[in-house]
Protein backbone atom coordinates (compact mmCIF):
# COMPACT_ATOMS: atom_id res chain seq x y z
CA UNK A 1 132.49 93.41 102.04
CA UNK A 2 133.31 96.29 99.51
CA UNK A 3 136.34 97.93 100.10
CA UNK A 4 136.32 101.83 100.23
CA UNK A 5 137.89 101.74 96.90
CA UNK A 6 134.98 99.82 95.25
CA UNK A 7 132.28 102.58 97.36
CA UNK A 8 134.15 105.73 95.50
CA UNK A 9 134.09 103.77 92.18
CA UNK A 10 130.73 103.40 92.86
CA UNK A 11 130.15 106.81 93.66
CA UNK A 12 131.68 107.87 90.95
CA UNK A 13 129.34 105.97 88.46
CA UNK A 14 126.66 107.20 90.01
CA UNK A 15 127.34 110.99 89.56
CA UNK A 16 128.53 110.13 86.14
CA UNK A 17 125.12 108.44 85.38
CA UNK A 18 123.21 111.45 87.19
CA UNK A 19 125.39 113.96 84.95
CA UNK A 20 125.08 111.92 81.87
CA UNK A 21 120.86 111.94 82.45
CA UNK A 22 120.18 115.00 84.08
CA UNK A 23 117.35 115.99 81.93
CA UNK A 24 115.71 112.64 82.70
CA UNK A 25 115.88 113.55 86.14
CA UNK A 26 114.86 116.88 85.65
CA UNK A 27 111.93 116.14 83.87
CA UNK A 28 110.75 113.30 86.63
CA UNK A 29 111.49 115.68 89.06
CA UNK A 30 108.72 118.48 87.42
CA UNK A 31 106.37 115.66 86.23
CA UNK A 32 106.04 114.68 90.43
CA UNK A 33 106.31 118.01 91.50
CA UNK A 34 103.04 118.81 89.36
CA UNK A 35 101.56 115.46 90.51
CA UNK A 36 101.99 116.58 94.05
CA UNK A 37 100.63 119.82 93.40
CA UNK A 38 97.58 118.43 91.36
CA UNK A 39 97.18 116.32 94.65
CA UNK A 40 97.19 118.83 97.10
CA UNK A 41 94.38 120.99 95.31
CA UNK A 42 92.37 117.95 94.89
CA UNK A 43 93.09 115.73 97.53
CA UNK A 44 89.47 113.47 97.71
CA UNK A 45 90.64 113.08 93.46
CA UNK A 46 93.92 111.71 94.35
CA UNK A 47 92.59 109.91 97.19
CA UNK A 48 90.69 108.05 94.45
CA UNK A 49 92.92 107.60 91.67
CA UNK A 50 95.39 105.75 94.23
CA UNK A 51 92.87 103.34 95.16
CA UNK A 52 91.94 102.55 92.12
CA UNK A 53 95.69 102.30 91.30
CA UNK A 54 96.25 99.85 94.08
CA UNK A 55 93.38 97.45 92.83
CA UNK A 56 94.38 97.49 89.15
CA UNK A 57 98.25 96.37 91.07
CA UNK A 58 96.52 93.81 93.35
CA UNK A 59 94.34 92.72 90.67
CA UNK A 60 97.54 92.28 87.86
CA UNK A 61 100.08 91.17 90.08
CA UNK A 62 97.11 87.90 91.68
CA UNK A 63 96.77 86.63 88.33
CA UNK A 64 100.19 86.66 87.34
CA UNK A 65 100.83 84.73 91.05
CA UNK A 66 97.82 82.54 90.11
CA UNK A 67 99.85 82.06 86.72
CA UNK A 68 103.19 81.24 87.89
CA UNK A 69 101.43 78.98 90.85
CA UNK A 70 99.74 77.06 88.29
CA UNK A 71 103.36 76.67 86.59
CA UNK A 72 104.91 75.82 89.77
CA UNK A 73 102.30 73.41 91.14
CA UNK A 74 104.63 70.98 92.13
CA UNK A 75 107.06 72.79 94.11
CA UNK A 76 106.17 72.89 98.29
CA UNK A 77 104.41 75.60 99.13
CA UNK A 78 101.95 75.16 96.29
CA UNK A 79 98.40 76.16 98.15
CA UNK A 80 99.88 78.86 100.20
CA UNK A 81 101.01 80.56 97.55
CA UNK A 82 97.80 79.77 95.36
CA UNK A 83 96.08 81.65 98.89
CA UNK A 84 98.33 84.43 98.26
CA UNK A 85 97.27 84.77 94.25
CA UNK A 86 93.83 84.38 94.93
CA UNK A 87 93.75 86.96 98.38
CA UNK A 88 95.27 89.52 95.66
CA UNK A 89 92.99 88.91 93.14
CA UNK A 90 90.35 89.25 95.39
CA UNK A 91 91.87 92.41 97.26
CA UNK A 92 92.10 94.36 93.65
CA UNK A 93 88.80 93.42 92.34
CA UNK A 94 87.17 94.95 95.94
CA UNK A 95 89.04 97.71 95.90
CA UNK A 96 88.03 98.46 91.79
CA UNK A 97 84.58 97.23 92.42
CA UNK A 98 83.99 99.98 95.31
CA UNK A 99 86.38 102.72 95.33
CA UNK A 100 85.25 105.03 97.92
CA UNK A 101 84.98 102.56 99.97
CA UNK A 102 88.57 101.58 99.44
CA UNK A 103 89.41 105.04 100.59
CA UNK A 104 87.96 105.09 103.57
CA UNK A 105 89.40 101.86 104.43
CA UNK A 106 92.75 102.90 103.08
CA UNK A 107 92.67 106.11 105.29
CA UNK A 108 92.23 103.57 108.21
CA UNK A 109 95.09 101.83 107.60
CA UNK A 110 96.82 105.02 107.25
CA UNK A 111 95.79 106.58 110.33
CA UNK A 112 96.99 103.18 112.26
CA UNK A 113 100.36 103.38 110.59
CA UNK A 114 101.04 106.58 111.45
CA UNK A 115 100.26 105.99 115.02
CA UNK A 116 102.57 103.01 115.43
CA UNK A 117 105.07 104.34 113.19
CA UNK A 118 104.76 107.79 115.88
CA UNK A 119 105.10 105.24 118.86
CA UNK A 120 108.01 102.89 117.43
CA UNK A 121 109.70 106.37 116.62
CA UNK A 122 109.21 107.63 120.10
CA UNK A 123 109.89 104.42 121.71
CA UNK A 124 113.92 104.45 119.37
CA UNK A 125 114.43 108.10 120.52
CA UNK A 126 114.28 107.22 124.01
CA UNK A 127 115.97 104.34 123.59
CA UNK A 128 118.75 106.89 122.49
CA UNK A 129 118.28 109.88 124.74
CA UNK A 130 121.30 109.18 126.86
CA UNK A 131 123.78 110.07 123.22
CA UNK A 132 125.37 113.39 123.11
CA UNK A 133 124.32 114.06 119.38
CA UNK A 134 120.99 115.11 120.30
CA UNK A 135 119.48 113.08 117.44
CA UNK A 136 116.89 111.71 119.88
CA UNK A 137 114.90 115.21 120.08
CA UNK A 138 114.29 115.48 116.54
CA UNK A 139 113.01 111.61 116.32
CA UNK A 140 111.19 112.17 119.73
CA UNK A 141 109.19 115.18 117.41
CA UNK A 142 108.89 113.19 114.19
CA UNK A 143 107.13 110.24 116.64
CA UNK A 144 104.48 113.01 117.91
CA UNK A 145 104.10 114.56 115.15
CA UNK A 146 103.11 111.35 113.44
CA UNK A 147 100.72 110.82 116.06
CA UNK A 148 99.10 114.31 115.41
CA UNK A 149 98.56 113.30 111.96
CA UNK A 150 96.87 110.01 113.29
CA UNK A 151 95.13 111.63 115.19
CA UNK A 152 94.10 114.26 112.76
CA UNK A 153 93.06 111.43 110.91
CA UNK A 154 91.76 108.75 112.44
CA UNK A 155 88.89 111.39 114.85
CA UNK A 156 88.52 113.14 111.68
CA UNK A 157 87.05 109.78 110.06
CA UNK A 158 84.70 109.52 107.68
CA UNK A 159 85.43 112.79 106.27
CA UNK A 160 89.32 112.37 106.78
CA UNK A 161 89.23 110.39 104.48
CA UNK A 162 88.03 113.12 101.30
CA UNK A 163 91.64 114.12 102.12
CA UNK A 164 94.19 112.36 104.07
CA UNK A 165 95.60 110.10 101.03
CA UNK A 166 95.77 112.60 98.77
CA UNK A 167 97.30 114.97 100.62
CA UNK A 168 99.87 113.14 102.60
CA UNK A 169 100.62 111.71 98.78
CA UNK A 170 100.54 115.58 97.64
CA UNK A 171 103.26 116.27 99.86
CA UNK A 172 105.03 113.27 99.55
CA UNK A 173 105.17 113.63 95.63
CA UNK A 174 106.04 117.55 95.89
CA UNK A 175 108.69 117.02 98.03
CA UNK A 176 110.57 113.63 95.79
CA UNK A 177 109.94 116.00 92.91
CA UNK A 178 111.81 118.91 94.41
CA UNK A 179 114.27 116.41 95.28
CA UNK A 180 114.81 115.13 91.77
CA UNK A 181 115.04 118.55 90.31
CA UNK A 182 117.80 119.87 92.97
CA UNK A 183 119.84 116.15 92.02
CA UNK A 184 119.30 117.00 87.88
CA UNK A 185 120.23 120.76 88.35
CA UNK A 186 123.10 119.97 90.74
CA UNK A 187 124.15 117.43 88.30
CA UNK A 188 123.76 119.57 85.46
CA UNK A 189 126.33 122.52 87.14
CA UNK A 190 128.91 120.04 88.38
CA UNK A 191 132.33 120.39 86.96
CA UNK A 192 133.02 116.60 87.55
């Protein structure tokens, strides 16, 4: 177990590193900030692009499990992992062969997660209700508001599906690159 020492060393590096590279940051930071942006005014676009992004990473990473299966054919677990190569393979080449498609069915999957990501939430702020912080309200509204959006989404299906990825993506992307730049220009005025 690190000592509290070896945590403020480590702090240390890091805001050192973050100092030392604050342009990198910076520029990440703008680069998803535009990203986001570029998502949010063309959501059913972005919707695309990230399903055709998830089949090229299904589709690389199955052959390079079929690969290292082959290598490894003598080691237990030899056919389930050859299943596992060949369901990614096969999940990437139907999600490149029919993209729209793969939207619609990735909105699906979106619109469940969100609904028993809002419950599970709901379900741990109740669970901690009886605490004097008061944490539990805000949780108890991030659980129904992710079951608005799941809502939103799933009732709004097909059509949800022109713009639920790439917005929720939009935002997502904004936000991490507003993040980055307030770390690089933070950073960047720090006397440390």
């Amino acid at each position: 177990m690190p000592s509290p020492e070896d945590f403020t060393r480590l702090q240390s590096a890091m805001s050192q590193t973050v100092k030392a590279h604050w342009k990198a940051f910076l520029f990440e930071g703008i680069l998803l900030a535009v990203l986001g942006i570029a998502a949010l005014i063309v959501p059913p676009l972005a919707s695309l692009a990230i399903a055709i992004v998830l089949g090229w990473m299904f589709l690389i990473s199955g052959i390079g499990g079929l690969i290292v299966t082959y290598w490894a054919r003598s080691t237990p677990g030899f056919w389930w992992s050859l299943i596992s190569a060949a369901l990614a393979v096969l999940a990437g080449m139907l999600l490149l062969a029919r993209p729209m498609q793969a939207v619609l069915t990735l909105t699906i999957v979106l619109g469940a997660y969100f609904l028993a990501e809002g419950v599970a939430t709901i379900m741990y702020a109740l669970e901690h209700r009886r605490e004097p912080s008061g944490r539990w309200s805000w949780l108890l509204i991030s659980g129904l508001i992710d079951i608005a959006i799941s809502f939103m989404v799933i009732t709004g299906l097909p059509s949800s599906a022109d713009w639920a990825i790439g917005i929720l993506v939009g935002i997502n992307l904004l936000f991490g690159g507003a993040t980055l730049i307030g770390v690089a220009l933070a950073a960047r005025n720090s006397n440390s």
